[in-house]
C-alpha atoms as a PDB file:
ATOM      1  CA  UNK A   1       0.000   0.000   0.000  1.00  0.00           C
ATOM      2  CA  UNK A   2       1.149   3.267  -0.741  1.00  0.00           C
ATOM      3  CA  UNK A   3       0.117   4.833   2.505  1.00  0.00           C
ATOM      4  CA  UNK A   4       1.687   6.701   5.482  1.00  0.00           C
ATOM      5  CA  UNK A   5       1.388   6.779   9.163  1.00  0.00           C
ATOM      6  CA  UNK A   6       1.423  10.088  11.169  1.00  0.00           C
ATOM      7  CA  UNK A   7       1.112  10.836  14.978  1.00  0.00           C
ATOM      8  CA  UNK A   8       0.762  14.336  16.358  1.00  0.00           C
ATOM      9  CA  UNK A   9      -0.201  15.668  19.404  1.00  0.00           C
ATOM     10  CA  UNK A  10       2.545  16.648  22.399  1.00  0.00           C
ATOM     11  CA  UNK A  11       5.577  17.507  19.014  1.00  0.00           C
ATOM     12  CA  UNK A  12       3.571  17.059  16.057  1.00  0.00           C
ATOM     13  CA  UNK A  13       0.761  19.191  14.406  1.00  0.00           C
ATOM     14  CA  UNK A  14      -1.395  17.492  12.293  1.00  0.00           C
ATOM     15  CA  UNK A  15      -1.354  20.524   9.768  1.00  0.00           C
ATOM     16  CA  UNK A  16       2.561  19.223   9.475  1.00  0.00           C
ATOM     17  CA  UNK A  17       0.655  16.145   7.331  1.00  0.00           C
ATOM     18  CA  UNK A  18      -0.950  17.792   4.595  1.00  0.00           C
ATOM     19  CA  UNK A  19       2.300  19.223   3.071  1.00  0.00           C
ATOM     20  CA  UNK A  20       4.205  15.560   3.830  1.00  0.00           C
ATOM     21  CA  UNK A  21       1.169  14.053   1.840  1.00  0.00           C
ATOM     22  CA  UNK A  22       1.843  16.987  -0.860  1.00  0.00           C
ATOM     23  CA  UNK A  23       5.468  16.391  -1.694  1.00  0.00           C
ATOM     24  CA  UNK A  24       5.151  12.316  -1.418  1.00  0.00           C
ATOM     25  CA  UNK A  25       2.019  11.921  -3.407  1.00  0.00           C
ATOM     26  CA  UNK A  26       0.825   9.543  -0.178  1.00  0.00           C
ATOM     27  CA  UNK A  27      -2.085   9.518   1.949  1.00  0.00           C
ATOM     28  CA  UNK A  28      -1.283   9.519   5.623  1.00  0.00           C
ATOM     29  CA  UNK A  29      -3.153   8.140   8.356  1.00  0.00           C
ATOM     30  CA  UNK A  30      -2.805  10.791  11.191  1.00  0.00           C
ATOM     31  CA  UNK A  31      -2.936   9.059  15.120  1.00  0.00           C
ATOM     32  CA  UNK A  32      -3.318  11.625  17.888  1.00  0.00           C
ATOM     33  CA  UNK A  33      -0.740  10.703  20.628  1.00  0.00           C
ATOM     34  CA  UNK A  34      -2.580  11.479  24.106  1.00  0.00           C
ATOM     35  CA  UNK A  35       0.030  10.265  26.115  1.00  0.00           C
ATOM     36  CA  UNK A  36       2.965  12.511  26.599  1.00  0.00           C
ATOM     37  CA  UNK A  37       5.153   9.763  27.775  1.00  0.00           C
ATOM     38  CA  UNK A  38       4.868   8.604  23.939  1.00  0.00           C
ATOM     39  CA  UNK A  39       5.476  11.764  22.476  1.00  0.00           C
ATOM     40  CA  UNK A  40       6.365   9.933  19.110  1.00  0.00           C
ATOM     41  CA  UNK A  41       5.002   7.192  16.743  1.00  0.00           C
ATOM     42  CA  UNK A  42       7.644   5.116  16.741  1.00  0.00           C
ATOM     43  CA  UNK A  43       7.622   4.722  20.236  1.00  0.00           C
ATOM     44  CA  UNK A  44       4.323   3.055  20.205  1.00  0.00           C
ATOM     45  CA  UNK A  45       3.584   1.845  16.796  1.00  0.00           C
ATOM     46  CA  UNK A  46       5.712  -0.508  14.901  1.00  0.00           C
ATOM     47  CA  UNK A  47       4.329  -1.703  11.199  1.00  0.00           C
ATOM     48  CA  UNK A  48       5.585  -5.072  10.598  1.00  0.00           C
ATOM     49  CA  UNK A  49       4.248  -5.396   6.947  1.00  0.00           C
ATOM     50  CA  UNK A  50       0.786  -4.284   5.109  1.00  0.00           C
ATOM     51  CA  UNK A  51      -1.331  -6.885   7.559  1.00  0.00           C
ATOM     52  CA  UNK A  52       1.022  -6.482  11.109  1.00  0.00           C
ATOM     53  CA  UNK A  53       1.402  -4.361  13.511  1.00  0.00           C
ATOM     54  CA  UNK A  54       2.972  -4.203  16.940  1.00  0.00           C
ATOM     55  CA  UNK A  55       1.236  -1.305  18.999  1.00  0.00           C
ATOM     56  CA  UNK A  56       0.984  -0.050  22.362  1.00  0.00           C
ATOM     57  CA  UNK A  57      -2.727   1.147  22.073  1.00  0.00           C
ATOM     58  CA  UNK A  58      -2.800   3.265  25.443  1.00  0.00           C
ATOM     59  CA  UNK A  59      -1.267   6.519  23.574  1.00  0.00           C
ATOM     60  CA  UNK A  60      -3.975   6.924  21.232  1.00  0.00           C
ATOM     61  CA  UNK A  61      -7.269   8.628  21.194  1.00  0.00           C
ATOM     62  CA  UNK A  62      -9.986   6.076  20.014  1.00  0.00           C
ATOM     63  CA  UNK A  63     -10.212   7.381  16.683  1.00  0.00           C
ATOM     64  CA  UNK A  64      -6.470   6.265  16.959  1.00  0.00           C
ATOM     65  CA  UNK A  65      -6.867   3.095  17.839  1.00  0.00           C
ATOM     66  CA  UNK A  66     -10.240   2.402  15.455  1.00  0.00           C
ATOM     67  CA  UNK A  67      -7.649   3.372  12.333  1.00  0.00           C
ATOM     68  CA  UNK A  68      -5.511   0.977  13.441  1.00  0.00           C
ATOM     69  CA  UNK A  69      -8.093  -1.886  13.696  1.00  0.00           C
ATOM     70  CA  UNK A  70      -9.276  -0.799  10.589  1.00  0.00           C
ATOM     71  CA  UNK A  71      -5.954  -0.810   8.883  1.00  0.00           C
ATOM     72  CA  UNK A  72      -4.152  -3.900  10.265  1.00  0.00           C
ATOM     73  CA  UNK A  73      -5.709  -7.168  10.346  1.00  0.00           C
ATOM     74  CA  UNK A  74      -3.240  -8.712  13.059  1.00  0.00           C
ATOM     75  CA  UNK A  75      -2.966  -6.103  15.788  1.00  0.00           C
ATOM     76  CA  UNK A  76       0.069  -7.503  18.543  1.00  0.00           C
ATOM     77  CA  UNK A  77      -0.694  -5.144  21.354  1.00  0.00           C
ATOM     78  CA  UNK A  78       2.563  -4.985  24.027  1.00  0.00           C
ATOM     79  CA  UNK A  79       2.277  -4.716  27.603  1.00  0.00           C
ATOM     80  CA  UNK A  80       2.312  -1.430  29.901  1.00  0.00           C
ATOM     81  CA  UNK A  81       5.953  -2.986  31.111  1.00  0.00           C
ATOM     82  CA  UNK A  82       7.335  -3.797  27.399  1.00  0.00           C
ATOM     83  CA  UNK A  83       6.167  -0.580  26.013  1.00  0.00           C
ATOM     84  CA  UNK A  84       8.047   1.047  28.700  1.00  0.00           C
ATOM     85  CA  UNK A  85      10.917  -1.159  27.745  1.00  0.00           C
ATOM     86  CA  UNK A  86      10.374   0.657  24.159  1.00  0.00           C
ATOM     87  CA  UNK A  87       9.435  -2.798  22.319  1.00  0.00           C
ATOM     88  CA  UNK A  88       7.712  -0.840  19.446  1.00  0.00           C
ATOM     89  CA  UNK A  89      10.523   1.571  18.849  1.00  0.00           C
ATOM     90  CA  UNK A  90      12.087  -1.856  16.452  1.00  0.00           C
ATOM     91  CA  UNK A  91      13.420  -1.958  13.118  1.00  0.00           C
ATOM     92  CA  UNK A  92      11.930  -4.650  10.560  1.00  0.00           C
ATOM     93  CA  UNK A  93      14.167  -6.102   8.152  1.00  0.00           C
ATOM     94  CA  UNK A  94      12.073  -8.670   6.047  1.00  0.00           C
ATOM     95  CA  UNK A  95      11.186 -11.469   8.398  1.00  0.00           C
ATOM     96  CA  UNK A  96      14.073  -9.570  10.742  1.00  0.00           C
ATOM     97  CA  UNK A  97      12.076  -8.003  13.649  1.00  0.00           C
ATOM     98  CA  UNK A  98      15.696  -5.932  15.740  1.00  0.00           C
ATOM     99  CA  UNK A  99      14.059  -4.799  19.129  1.00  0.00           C
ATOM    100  CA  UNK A 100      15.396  -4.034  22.976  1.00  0.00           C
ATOM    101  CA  UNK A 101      15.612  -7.082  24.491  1.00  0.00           C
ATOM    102  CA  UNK A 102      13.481  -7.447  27.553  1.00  0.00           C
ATOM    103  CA  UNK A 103      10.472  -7.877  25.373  1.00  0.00           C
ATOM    104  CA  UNK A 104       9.290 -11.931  25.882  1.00  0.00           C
ATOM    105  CA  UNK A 105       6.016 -12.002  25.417  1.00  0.00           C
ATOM    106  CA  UNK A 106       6.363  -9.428  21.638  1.00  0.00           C
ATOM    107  CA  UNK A 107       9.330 -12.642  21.116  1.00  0.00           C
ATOM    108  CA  UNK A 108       6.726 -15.092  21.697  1.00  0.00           C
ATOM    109  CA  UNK A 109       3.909 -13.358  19.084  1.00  0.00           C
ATOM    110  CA  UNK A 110       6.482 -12.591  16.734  1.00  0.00           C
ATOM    111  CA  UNK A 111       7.632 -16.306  16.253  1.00  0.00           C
ATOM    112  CA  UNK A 112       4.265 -17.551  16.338  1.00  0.00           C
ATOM    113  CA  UNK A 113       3.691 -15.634  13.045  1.00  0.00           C
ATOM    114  CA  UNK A 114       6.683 -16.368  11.342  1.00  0.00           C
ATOM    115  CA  UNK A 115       9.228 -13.498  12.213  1.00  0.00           C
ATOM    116  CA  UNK A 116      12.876 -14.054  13.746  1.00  0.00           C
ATOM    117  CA  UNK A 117      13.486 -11.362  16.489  1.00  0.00           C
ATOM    118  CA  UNK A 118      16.315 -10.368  16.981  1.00  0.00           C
ATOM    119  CA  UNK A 119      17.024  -8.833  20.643  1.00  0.00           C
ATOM    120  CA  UNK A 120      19.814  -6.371  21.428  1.00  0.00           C
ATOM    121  CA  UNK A 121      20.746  -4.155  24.108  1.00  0.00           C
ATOM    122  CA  UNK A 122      20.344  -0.387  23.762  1.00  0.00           C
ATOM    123  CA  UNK A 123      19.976   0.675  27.341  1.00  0.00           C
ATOM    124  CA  UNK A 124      22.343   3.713  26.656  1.00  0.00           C
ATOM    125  CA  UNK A 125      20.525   5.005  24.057  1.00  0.00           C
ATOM    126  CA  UNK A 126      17.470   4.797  25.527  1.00  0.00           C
ATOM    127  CA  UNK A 127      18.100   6.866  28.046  1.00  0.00           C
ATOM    128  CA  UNK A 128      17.678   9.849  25.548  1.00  0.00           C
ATOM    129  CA  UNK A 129      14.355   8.491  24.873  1.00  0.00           C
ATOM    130  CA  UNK A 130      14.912   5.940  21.860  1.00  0.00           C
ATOM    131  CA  UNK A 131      15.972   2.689  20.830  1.00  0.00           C
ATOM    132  CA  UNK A 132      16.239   0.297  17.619  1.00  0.00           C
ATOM    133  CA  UNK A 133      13.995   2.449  15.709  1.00  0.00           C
ATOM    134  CA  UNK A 134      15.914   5.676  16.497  1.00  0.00           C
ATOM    135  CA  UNK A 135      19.544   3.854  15.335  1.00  0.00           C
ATOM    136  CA  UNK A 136      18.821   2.853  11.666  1.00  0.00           C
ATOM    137  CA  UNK A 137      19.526   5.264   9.059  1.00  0.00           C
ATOM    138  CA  UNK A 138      17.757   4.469   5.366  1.00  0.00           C
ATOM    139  CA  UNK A 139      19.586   4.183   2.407  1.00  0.00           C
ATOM    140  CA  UNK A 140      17.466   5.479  -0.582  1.00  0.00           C
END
């Protein structure tokens, strides 16, 4: 699908969407972040592939978490503790799931549908508020 995800609320505007959707020629699917604790999509929402996602659903508004629903047909909701523990803030690599490790029960789901995660330790970085997701860089 040719479609983006956006969350806004405590650094975001959602008026910030209309001119990414502009100058990629993408829809995005805007998800109000309530929860300042989660004060960016990637540290609650984690696309595995068209189908997947890995979510902590607490952040969002209900509109939020409806879109979601609506969009994914597998929804793997994480815990309170392994959201904390930043388990959606993971890169996906093909069948390659990288997260913080600390995440068993997101392990468990993962290989139950297929995936390979791969745990690593980022407990430095994550004290400035990211991990996995926040170390890749894309190559275009």
């Amino acid at each position: 699908r040719r479609l983006l995800w956006g969350g806004y609320g405590h650094r975001t505007e959602a008026e910030a969407y209309k001119m990414v959707s502009a100058l990629t020629n993408a829809p995005v699917v805007k998800l109000r972040l309530i929860n300042p604790t989660f004060y960016h999509l990637d540290t609650c929402f984690c696309p595995i592939d068209e189908d997947t996602v890995v979510v902590y659903l607490d952040p969002f508004d209900s509109e939020g978490q409806a879109l979601i629903r609506h969009f994914f047909k597998d929804v793997i909701e994480v815990s309170v503790r392994e959201a904390y523990n930043f388990a959606c803030n993971a890169a996906v690599l093909g069948k390659d799931v990288f997260l913080q490790k600390g995440s068993p029960d997101l392990e468990k789901e993962l290989l139950k549908r297929g995936l390979n995660p791969i745990s690593v330790d980022t407990s430095e970085f994550m004290k400035s508020g990211g991990s996995v997701f926040c170390l890749k860089m894309f190559i275009y």
